[in-house]
PDB file of N, CA and C in Angstrom:
ATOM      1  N   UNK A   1      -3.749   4.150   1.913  1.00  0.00           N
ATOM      2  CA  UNK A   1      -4.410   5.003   2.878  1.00  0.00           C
ATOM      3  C   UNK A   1      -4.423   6.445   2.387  1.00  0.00           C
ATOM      4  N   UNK A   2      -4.657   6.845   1.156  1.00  0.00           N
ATOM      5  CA  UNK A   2      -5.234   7.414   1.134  1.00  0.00           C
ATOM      6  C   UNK A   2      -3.615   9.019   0.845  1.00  0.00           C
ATOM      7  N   UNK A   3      -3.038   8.262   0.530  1.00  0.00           N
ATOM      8  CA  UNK A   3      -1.774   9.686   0.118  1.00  0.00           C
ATOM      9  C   UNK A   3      -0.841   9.887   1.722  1.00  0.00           C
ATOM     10  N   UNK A   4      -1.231   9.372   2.678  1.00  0.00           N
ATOM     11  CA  UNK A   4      -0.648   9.215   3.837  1.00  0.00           C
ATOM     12  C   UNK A   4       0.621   8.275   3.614  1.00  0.00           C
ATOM     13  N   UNK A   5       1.791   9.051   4.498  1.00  0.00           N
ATOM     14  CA  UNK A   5       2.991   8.652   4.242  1.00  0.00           C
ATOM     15  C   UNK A   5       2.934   7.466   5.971  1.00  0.00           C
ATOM     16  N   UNK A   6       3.716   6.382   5.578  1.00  0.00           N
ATOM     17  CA  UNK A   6       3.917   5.122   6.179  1.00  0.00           C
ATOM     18  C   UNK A   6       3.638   6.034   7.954  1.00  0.00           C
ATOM     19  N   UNK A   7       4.250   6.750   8.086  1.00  0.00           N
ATOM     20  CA  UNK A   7       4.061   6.787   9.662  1.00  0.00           C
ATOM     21  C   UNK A   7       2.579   7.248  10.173  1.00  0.00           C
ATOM     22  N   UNK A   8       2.062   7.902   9.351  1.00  0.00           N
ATOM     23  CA  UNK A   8       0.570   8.295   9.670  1.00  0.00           C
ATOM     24  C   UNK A   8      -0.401   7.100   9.320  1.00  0.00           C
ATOM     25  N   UNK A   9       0.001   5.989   8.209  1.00  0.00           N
ATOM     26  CA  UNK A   9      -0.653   4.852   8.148  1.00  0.00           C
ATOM     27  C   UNK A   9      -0.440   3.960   9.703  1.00  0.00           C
ATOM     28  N   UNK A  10       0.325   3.945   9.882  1.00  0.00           N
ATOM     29  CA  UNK A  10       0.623   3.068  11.287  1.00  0.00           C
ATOM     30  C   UNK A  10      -0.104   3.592  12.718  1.00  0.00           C
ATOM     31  N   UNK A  11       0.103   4.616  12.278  1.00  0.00           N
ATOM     32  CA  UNK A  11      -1.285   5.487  13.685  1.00  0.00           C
ATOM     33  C   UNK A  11      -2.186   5.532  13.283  1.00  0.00           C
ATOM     34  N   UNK A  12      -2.825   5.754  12.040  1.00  0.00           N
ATOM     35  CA  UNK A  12      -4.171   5.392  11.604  1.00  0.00           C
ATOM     36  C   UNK A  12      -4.795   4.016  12.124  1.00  0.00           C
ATOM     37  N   UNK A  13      -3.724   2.990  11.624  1.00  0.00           N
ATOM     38  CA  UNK A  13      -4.302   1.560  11.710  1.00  0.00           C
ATOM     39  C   UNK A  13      -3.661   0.981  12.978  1.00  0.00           C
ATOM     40  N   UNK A  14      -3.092   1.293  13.780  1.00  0.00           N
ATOM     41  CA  UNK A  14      -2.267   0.389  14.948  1.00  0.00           C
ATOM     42  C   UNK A  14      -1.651   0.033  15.294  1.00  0.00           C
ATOM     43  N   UNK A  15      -0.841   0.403  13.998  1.00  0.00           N
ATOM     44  CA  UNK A  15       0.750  -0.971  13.715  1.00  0.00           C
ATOM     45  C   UNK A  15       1.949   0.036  13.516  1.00  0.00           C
ATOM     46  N   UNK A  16       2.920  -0.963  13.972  1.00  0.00           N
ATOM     47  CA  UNK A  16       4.300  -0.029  13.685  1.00  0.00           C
ATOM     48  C   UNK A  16       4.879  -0.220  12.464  1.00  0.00           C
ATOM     49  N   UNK A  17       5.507   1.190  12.458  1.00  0.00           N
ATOM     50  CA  UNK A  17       5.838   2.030  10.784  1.00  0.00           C
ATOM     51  C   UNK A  17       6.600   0.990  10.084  1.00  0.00           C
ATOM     52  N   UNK A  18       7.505   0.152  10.827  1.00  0.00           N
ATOM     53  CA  UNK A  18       8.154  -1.420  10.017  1.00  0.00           C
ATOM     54  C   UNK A  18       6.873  -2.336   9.597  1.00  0.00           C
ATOM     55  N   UNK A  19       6.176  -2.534  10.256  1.00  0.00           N
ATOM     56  CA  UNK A  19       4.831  -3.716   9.708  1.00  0.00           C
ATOM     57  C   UNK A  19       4.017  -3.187   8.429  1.00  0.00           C
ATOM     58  N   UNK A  20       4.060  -1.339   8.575  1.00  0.00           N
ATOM     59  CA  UNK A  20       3.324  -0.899   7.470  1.00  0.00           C
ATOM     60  C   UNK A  20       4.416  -1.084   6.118  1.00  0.00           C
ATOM     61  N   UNK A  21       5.721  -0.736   6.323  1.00  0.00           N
ATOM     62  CA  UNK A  21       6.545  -0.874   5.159  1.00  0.00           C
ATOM     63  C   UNK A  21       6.617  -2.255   4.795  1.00  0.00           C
ATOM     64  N   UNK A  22       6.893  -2.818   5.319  1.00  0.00           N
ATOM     65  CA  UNK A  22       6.662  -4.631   5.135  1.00  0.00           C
ATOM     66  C   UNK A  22       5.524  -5.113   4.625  1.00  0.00           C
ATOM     67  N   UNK A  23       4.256  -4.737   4.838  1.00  0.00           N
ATOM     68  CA  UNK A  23       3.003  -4.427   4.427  1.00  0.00           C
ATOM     69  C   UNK A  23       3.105  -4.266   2.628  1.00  0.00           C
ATOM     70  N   UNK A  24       3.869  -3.411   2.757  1.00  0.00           N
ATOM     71  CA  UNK A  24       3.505  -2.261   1.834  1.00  0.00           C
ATOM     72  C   UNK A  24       4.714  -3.017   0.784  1.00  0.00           C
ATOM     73  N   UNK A  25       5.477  -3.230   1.209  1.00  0.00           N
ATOM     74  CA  UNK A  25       6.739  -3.883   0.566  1.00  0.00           C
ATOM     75  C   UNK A  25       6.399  -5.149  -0.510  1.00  0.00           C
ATOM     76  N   UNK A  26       5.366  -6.126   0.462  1.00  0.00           N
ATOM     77  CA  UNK A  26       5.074  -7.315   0.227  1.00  0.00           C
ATOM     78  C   UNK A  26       3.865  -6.777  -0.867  1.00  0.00           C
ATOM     79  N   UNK A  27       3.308  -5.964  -0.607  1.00  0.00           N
ATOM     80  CA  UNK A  27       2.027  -5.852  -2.111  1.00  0.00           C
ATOM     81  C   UNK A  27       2.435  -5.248  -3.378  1.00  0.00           C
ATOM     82  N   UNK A  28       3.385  -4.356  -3.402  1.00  0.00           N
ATOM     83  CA  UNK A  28       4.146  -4.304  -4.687  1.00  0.00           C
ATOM     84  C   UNK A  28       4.945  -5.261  -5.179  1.00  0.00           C
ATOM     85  N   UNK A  29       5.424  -6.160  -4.354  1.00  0.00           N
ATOM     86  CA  UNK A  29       6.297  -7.291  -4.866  1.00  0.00           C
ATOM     87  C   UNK A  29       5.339  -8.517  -5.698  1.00  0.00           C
ATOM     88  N   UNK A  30       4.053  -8.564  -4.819  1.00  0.00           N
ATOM     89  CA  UNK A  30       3.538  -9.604  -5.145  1.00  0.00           C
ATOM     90  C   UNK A  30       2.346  -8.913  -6.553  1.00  0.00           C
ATOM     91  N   UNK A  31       2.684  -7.620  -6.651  1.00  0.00           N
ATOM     92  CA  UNK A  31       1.481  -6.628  -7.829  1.00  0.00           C
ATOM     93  C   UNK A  31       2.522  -6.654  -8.796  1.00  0.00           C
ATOM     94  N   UNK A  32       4.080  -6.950  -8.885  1.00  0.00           N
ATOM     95  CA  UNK A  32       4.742  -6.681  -9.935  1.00  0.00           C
ATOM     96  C   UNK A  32       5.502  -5.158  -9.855  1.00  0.00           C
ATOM     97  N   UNK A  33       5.084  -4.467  -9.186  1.00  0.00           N
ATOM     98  CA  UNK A  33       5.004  -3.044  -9.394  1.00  0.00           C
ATOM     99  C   UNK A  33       6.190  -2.731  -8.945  1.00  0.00           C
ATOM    100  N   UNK A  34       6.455  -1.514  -8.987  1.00  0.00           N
ATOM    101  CA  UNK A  34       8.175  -0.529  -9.134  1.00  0.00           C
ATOM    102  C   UNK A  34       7.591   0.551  -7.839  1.00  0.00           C
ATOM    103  N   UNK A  35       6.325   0.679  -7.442  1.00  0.00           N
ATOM    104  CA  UNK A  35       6.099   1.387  -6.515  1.00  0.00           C
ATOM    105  C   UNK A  35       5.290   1.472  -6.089  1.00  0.00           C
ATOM    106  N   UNK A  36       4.742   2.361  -5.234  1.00  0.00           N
ATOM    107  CA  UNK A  36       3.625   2.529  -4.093  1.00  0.00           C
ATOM    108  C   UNK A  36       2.325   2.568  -5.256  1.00  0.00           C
ATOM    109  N   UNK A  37       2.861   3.504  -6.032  1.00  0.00           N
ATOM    110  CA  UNK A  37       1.579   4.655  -7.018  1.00  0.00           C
ATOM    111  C   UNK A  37       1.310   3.071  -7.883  1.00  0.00           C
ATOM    112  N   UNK A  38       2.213   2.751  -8.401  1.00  0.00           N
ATOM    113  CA  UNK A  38       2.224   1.886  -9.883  1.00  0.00           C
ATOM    114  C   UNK A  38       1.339   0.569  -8.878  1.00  0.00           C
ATOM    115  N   UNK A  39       1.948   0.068  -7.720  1.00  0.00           N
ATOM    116  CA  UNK A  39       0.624  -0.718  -7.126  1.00  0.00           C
ATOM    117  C   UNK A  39      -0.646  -0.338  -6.623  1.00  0.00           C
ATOM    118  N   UNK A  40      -1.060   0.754  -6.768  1.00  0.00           N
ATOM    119  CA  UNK A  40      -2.315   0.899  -6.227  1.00  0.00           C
ATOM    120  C   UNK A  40      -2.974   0.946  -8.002  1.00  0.00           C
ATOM    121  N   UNK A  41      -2.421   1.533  -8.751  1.00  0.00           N
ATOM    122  CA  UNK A  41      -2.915   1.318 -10.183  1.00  0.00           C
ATOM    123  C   UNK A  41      -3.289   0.093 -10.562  1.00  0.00           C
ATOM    124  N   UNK A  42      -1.951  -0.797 -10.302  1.00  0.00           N
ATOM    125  CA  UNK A  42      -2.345  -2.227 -10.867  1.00  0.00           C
ATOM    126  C   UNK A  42      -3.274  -2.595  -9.500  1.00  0.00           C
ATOM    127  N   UNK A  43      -3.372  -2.700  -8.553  1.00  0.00           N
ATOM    128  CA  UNK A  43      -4.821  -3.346  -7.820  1.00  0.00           C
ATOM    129  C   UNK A  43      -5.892  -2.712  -8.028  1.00  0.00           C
ATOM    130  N   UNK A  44      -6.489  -1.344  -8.767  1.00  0.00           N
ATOM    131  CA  UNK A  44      -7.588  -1.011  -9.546  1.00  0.00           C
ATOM    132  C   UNK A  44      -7.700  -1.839 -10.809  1.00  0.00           C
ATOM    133  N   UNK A  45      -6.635  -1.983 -11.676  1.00  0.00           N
ATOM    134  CA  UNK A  45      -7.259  -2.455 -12.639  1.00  0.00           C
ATOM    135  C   UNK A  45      -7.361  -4.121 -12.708  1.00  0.00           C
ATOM    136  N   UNK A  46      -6.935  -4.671 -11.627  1.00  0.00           N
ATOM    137  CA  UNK A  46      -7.107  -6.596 -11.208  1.00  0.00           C
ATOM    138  C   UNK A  46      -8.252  -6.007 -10.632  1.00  0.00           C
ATOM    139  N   UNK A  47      -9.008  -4.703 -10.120  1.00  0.00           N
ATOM    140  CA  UNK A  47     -10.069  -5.246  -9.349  1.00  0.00           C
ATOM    141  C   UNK A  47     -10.149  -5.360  -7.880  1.00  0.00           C
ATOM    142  N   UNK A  48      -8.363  -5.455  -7.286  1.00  0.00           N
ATOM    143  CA  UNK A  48      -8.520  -5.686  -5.982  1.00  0.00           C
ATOM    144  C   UNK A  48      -9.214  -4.636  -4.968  1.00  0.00           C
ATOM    145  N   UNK A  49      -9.040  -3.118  -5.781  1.00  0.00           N
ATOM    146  CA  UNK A  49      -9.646  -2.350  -4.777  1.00  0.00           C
ATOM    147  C   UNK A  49     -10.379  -1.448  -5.820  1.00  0.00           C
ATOM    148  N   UNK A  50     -11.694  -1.176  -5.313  1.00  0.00           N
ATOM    149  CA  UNK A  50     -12.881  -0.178  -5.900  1.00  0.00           C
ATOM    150  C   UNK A  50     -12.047   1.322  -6.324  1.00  0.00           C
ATOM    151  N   UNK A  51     -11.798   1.910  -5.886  1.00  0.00           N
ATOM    152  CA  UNK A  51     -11.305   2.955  -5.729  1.00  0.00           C
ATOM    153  C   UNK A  51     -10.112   3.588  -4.796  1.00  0.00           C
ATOM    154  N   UNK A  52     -10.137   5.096  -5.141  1.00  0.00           N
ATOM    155  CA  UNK A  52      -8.929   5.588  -3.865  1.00  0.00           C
ATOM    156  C   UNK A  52      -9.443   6.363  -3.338  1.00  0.00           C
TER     157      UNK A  52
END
């Protein structure tokens, strides 16, 4: 979301700040990645997302 830290993602989208970390938890685990930054890198370059 855009450089937004977990609690402003959860008011953005609806959900509480545990569902976004859990969220967020589960796509670096399943990208391989060591972090937030290093998974949004690796889902540009698989393709999963167009841009940031």
């Amino acid at each position: 979301m855009r450089g937004n830290n977990y609690k402003q993602i959860a008011y953005l989208s609806g959900l509480s700040t545990r569902t976004v970390e859990g969220y967020v938890a589960t796509a670096v685990r399943k990208l391989k990645a060591h972090n937030r930054t290093e998974a949004i890198l690796r889902a540009l370059e698989l393709g999963y997302i167009n841009s940031i």
